[in-house]
C-alpha atoms as a PDB file:
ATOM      1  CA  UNK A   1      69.513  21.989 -33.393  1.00  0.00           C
ATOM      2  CA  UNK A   2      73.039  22.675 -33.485  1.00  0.00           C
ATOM      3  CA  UNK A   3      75.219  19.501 -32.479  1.00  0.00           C
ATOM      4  CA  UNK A   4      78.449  19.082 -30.199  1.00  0.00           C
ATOM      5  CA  UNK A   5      80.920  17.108 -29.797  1.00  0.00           C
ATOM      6  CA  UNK A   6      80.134  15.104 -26.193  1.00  0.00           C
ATOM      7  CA  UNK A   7      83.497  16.533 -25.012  1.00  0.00           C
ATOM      8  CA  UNK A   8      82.004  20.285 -25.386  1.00  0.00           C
ATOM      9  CA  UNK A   9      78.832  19.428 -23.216  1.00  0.00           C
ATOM     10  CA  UNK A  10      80.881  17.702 -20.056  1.00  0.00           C
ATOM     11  CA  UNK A  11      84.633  17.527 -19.976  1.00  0.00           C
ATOM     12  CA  UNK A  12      84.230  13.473 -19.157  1.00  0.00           C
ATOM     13  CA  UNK A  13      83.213  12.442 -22.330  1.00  0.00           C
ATOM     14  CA  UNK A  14      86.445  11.995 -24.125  1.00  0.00           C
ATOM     15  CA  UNK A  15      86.483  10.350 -27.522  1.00  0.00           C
ATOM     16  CA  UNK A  16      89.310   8.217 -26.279  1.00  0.00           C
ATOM     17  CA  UNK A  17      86.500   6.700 -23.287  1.00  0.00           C
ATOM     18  CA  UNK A  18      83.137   6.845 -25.718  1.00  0.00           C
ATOM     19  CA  UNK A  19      85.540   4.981 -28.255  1.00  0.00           C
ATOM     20  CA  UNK A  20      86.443   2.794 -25.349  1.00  0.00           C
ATOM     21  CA  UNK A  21      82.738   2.056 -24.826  1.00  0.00           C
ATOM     22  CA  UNK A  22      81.948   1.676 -28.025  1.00  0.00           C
ATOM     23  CA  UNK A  23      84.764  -0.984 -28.411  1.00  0.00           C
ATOM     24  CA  UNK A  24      83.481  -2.983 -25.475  1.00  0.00           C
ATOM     25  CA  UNK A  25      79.797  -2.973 -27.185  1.00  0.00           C
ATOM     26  CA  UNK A  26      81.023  -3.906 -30.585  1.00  0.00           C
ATOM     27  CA  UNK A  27      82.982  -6.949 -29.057  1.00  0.00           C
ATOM     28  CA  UNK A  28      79.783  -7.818 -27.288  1.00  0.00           C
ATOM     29  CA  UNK A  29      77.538  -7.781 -29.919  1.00  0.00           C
ATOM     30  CA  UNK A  30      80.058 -10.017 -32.419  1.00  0.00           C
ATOM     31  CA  UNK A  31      80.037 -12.533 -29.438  1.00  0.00           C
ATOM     32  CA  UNK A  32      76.270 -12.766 -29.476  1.00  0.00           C
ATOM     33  CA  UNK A  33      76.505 -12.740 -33.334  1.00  0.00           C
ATOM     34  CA  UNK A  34      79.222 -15.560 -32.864  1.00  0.00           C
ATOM     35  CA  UNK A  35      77.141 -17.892 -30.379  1.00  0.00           C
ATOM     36  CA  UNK A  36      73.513 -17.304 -32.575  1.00  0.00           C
ATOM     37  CA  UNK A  37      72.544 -20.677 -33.790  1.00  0.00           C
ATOM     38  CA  UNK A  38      69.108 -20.850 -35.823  1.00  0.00           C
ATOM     39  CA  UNK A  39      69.205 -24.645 -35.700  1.00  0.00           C
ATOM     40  CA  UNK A  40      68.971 -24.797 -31.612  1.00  0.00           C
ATOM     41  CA  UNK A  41      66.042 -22.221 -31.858  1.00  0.00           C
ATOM     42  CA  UNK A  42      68.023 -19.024 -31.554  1.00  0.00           C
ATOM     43  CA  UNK A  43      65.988 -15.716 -32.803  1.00  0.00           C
ATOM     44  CA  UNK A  44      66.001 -11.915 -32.560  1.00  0.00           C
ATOM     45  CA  UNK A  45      64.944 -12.210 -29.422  1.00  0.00           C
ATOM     46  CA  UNK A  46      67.887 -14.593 -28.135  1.00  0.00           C
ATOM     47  CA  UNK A  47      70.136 -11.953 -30.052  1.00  0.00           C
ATOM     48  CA  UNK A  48      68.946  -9.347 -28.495  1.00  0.00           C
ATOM     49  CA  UNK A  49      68.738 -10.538 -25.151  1.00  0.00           C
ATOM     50  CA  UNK A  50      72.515 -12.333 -25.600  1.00  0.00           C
ATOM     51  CA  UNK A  51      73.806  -9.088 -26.519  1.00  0.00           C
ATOM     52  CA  UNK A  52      72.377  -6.900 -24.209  1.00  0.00           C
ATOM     53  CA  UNK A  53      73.671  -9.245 -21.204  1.00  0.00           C
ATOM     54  CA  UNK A  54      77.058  -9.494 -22.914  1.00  0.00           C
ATOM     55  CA  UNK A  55      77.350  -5.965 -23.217  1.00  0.00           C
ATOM     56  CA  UNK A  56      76.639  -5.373 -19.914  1.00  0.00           C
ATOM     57  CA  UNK A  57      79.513  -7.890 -18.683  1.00  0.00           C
ATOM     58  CA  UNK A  58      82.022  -6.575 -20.825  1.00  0.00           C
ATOM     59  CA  UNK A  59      81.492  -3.213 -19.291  1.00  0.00           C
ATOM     60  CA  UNK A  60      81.105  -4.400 -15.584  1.00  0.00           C
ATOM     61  CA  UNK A  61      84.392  -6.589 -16.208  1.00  0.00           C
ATOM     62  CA  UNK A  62      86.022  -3.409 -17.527  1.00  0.00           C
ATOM     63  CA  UNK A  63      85.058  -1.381 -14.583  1.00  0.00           C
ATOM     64  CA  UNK A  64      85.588  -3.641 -11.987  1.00  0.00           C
ATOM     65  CA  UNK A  65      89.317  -4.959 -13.529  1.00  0.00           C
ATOM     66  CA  UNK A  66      90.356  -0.983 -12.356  1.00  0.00           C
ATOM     67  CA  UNK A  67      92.272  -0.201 -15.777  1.00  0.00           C
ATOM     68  CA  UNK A  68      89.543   2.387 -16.622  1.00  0.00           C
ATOM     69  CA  UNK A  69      89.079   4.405 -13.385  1.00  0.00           C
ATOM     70  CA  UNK A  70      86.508   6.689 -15.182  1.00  0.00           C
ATOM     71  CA  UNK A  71      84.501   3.534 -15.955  1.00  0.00           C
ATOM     72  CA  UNK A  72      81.514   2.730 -13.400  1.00  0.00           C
ATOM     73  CA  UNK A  73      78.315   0.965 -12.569  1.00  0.00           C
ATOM     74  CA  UNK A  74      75.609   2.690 -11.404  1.00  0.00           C
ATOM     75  CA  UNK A  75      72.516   0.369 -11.950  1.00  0.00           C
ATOM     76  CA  UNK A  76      73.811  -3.272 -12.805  1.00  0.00           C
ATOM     77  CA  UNK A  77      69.932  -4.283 -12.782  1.00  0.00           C
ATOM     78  CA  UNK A  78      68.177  -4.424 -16.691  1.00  0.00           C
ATOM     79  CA  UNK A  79      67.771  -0.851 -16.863  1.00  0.00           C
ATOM     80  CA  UNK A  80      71.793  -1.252 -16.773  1.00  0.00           C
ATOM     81  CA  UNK A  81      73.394   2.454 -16.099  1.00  0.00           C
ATOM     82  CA  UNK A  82      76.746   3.143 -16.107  1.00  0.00           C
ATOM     83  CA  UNK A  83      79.078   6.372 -15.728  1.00  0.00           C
ATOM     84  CA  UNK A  84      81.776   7.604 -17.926  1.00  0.00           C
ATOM     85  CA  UNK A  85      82.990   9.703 -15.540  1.00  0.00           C
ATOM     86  CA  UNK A  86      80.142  11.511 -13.723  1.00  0.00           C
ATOM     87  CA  UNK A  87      78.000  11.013 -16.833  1.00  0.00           C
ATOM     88  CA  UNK A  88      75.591   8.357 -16.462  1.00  0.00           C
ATOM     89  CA  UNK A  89      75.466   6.378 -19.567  1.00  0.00           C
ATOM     90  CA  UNK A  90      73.025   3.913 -20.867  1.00  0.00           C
ATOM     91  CA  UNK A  91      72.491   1.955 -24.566  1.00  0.00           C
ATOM     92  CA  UNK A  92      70.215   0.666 -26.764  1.00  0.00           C
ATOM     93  CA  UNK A  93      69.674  -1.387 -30.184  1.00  0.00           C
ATOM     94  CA  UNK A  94      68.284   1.364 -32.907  1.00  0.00           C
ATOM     95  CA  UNK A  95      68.712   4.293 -34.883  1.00  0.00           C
ATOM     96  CA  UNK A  96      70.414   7.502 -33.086  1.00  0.00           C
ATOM     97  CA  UNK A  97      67.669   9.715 -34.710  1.00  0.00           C
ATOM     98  CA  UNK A  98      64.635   7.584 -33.674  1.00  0.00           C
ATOM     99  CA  UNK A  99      64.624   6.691 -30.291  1.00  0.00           C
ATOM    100  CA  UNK A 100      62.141   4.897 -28.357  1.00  0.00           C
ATOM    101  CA  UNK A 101      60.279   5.907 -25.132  1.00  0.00           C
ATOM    102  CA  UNK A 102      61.726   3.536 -23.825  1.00  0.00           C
ATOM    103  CA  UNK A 103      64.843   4.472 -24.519  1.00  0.00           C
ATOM    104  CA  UNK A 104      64.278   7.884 -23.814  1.00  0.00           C
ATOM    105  CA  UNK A 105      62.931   6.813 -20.048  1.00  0.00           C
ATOM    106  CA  UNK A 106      65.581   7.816 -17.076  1.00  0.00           C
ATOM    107  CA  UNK A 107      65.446   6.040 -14.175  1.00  0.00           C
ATOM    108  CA  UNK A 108      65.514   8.115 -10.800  1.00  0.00           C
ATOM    109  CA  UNK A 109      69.617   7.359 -10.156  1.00  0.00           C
ATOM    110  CA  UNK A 110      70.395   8.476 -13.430  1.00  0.00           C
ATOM    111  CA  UNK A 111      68.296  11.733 -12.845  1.00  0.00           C
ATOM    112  CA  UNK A 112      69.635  12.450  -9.727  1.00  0.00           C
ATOM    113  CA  UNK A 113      73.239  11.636 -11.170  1.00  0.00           C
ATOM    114  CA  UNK A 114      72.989  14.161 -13.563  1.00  0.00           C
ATOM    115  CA  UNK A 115      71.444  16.669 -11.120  1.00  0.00           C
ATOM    116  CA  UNK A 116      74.457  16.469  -9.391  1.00  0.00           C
ATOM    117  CA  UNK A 117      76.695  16.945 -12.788  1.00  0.00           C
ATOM    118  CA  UNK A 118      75.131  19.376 -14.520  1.00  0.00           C
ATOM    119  CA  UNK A 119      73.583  23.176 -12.976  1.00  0.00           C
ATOM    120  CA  UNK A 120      70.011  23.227 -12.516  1.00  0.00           C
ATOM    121  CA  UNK A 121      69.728  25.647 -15.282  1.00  0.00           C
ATOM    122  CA  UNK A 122      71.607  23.587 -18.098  1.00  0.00           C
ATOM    123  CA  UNK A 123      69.910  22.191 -20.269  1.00  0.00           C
ATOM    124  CA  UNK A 124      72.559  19.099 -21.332  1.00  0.00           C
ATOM    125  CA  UNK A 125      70.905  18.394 -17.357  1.00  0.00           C
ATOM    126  CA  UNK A 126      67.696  16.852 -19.205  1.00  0.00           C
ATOM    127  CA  UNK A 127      69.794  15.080 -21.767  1.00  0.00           C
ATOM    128  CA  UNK A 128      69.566  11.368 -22.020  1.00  0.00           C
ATOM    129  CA  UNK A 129      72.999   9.805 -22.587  1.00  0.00           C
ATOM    130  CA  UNK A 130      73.074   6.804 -24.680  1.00  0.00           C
ATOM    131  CA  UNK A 131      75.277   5.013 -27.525  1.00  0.00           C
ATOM    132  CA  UNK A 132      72.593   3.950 -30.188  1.00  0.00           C
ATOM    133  CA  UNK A 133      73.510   0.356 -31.907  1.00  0.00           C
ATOM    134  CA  UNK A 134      72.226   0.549 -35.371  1.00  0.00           C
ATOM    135  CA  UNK A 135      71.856  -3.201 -36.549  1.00  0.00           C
ATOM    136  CA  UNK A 136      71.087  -4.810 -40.328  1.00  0.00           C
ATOM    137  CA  UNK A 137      68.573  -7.341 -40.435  1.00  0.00           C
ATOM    138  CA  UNK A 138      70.897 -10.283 -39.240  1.00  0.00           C
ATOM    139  CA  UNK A 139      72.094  -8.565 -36.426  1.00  0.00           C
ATOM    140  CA  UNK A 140      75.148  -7.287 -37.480  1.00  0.00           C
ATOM    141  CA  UNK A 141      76.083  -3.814 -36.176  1.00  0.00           C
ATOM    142  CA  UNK A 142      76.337  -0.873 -38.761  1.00  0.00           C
ATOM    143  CA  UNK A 143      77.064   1.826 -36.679  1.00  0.00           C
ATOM    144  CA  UNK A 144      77.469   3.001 -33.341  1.00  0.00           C
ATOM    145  CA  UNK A 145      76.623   6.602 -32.270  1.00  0.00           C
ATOM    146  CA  UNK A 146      76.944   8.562 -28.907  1.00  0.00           C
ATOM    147  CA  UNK A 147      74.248  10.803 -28.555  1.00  0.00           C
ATOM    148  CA  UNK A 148      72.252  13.292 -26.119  1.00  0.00           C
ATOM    149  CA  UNK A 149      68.893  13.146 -26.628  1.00  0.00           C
ATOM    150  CA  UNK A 150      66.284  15.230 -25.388  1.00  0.00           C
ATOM    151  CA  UNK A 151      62.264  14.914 -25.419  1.00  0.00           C
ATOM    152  CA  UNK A 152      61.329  13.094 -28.657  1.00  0.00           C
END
């Protein structure tokens, strides 16, 4: 499959606002990092479930403080979608190549979002929109990757 840059599939998806994003998930994640104590029973799971709920309040706080207009919630429950732009945008902890089912699984707002971005005969329509945190072992973030995926 030949790849794009997101900026040639929808015109919202500016490297300046992905690397925006990807800022506010970064910060997130060292902040979980930063808290994680082993000695008061913190795990992976605390990790992961500190960093997921300080990701999404960094990027709630950034949308609601009104300095990034193109910034919005969508879903602020634990499916957590928001838009960059009209694009609805979600993320997960993993690889960008081997996503889950789970994180392949759009929720009906995000479906009808991107009915309403994209023609009904496009196929970037059926993407799923997600940055992909790839993590070491300890938690510490490796990469992160914007990516469209579609099917498996």
């Amino acid at each position: 499959m030949a790849y794009k840059n997101p900026w040639d599939i929808h015109p919202d998806l500016t490297k300046d606002r992905i690397m925006t994003v990807a800022h506010f998930l970064r910060h997130a994640r060292n902040d979980a990092l930063d808290r994680f104590d082993l000695n008061i029973g913190d795990d992976a799971w605390t990790l992961g479930c500190c960093a997921f709920q300080y990701s999404c309040h960094r990027i709630t706080e950034a949308a609601l403080s009104g300095e990034y207009p193109w910034l919005t919630i969508q879903d602020d429950s634990k499916r957590y979608v928001f838009r960059i732009g009209a694009v609805p945008v979600r993320f997960y902890r993993g690889a960008p190549d081997e996503p889950t089912a789970r994180t392949l699984n759009q929720s009906f707002p995000e479906l009808r979002q991107l009915s309403m971005v994209f023609p009904q005969e496009a196929v970037e329509r059926n993407f799923a929109y997600r940055f992909a945190i790839e993590t070491d072992a300890d938690g510490m973030i490796l990469s992160i990757s914007f990516v469209a995926l579609l099917g498996d």
